[in-house]
C-alpha atoms as a PDB file:
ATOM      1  CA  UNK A   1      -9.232   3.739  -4.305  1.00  0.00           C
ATOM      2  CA  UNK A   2     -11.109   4.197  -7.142  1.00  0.00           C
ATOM      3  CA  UNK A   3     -10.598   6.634 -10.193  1.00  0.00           C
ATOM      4  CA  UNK A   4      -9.670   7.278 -13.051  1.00  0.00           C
ATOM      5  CA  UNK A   5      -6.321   6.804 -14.369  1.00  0.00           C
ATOM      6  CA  UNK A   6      -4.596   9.899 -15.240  1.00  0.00           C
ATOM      7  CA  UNK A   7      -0.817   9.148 -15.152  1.00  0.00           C
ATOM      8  CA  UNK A   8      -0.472  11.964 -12.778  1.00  0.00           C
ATOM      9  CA  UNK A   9       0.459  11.415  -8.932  1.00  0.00           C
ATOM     10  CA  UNK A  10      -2.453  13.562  -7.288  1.00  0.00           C
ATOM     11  CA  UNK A  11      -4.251  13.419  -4.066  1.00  0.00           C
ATOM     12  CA  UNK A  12      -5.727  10.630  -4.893  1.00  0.00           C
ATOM     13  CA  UNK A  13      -2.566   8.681  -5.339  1.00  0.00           C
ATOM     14  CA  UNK A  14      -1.092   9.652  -2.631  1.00  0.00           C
ATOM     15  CA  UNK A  15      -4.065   8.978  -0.565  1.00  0.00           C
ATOM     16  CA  UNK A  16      -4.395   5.340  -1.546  1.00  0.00           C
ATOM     17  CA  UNK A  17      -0.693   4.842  -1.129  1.00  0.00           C
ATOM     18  CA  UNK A  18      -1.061   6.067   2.698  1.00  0.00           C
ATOM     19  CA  UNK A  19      -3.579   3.337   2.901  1.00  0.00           C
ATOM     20  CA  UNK A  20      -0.806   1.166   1.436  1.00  0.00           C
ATOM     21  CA  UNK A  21       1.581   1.724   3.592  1.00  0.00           C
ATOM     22  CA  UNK A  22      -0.858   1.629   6.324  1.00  0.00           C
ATOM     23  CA  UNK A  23      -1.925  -1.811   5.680  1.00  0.00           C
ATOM     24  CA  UNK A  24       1.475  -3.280   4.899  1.00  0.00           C
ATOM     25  CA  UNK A  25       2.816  -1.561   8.058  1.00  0.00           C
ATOM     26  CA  UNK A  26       5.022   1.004   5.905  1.00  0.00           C
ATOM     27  CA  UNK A  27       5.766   4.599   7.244  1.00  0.00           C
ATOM     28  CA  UNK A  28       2.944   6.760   5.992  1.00  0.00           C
ATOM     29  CA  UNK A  29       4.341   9.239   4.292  1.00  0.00           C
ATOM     30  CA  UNK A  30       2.217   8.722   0.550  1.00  0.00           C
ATOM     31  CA  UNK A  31       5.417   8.709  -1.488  1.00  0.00           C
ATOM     32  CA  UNK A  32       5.859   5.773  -3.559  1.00  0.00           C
ATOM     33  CA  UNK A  33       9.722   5.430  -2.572  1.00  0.00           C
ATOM     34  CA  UNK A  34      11.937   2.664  -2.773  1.00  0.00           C
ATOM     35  CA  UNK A  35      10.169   0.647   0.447  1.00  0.00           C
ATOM     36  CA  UNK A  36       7.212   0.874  -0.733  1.00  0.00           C
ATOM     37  CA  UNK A  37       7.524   0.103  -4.301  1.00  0.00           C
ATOM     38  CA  UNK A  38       9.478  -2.832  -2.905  1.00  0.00           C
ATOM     39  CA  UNK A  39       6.633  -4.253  -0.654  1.00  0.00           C
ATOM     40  CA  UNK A  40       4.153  -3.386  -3.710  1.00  0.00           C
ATOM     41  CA  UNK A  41       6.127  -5.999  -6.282  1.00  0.00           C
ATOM     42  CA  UNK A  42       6.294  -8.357  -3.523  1.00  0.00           C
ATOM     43  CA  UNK A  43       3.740 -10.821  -3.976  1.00  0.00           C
ATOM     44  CA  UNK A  44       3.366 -10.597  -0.243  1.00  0.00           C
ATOM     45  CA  UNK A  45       1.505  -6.719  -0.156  1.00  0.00           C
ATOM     46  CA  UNK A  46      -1.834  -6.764   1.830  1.00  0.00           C
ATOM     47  CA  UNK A  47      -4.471  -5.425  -0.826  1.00  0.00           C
ATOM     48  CA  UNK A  48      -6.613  -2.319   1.331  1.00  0.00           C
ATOM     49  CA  UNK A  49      -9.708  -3.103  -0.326  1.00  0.00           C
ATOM     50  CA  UNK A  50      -9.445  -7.337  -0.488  1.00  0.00           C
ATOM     51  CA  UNK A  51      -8.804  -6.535   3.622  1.00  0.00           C
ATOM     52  CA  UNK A  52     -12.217  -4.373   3.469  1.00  0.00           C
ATOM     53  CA  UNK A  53     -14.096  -6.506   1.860  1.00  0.00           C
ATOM     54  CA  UNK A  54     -13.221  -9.667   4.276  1.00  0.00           C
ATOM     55  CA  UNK A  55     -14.083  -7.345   7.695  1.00  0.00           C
ATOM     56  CA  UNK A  56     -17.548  -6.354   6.081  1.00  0.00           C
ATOM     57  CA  UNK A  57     -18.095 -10.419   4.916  1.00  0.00           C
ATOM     58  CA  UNK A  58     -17.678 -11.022   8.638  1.00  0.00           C
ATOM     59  CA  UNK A  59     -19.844  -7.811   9.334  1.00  0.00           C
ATOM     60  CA  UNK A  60     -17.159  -5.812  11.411  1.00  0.00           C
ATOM     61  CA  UNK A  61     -16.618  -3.045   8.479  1.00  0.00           C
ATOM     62  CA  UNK A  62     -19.961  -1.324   7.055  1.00  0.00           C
ATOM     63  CA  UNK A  63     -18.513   1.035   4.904  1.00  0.00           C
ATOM     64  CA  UNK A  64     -17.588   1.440   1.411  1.00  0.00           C
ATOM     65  CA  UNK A  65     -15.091  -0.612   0.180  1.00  0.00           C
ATOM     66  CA  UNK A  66     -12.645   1.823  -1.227  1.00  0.00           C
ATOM     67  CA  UNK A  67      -9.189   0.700  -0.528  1.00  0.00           C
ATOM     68  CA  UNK A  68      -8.628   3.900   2.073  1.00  0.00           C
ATOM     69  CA  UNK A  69      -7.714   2.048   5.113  1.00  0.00           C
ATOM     70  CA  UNK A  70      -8.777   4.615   7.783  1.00  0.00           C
ATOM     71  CA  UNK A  71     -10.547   5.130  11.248  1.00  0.00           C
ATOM     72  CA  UNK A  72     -13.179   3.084  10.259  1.00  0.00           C
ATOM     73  CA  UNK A  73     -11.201  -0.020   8.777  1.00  0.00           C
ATOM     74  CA  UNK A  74      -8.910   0.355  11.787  1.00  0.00           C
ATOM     75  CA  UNK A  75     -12.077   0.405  14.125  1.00  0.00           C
ATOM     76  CA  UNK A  76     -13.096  -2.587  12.138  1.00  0.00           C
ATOM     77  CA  UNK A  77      -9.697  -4.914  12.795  1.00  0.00           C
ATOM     78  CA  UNK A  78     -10.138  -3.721  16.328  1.00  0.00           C
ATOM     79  CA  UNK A  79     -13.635  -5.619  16.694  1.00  0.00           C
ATOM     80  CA  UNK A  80     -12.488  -8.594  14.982  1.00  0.00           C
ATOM     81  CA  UNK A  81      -9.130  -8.899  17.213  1.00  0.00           C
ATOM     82  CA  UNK A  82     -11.733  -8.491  20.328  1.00  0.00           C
ATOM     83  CA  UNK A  83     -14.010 -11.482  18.990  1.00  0.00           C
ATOM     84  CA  UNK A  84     -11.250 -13.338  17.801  1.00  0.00           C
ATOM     85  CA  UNK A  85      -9.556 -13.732  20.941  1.00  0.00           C
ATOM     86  CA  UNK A  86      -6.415 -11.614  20.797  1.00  0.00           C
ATOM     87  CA  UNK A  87      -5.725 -10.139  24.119  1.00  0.00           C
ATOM     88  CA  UNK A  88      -5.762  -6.895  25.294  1.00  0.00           C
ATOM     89  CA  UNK A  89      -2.616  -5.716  23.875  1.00  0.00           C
ATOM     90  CA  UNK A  90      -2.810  -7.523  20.135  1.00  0.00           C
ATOM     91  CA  UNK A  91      -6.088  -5.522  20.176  1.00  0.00           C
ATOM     92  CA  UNK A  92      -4.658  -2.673  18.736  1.00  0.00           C
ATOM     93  CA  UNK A  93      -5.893  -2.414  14.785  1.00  0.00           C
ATOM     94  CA  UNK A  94      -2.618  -3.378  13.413  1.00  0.00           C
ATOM     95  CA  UNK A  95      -2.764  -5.870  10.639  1.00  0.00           C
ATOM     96  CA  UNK A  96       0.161  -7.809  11.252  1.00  0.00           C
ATOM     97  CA  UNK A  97       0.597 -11.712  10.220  1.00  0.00           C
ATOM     98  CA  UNK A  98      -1.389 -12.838  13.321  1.00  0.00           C
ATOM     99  CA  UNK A  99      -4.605 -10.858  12.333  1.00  0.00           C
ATOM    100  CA  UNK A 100      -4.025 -11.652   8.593  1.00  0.00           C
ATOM    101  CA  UNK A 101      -3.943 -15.245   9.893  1.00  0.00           C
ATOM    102  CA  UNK A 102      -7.153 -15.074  11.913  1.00  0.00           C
ATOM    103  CA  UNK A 103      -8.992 -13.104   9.635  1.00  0.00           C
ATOM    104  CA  UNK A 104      -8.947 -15.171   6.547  1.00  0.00           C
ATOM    105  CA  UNK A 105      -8.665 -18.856   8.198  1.00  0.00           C
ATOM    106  CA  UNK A 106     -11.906 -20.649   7.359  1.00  0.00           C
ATOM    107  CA  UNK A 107     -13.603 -20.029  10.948  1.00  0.00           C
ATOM    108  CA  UNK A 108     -12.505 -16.599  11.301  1.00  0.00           C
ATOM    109  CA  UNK A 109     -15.787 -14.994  13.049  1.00  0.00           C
END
């Protein structure tokens, strides 16, 4: 999400860390508790927006990239499971290691 920084946890916060969580399969709550401040100094957190940006370089996402993972980013992962050849059931928007995988190997389509 972009904004401006104003050292206060507003709506904005807590929206982009619901997209956070969402991405990094987190509950979605938009609290920045321990599990989530965990996954975030990781090294191994799944970056909303870098995700974005990948789906709309393949041409499955063709809105803003804004970091807030929602209907349409999900809709996106969706199509590019389908093309990709997940089955039926892996088809399903998540963005676990398998999509991550697919979508950023050099002949992801």
């Amino acid at each position: 999400m972009f904004g401006e920084i104003s050292g206060t946890f507003d709506k904005a916060t807590a929206t982009a860390v619901k997209s956070f969580q969402r991405v990094n399969r987190l509950t979605v709550d938009g609290k920045a508790g321990p599990a989530t401040m965990a996954k975030l100094e990781s090294g191994s957190a799944v970056n909303p927006m870098e995700v974005q940006q990948r789906l709309k370089d393949l041409n499955y996402y063709d809105g803003d990239v804004d970091g807030n993972f929602g209907a349409l980013s999900v809709s996106a992962v969706k199509a590019f499971q389908k093309a990709n050849g997940f089955d039926k059931k892996q088809v399903n928007g998540v963005l676990n290691s398998a999509t991550l995988n697919a979508l950023y190997a050099a002949d992801a389509k």
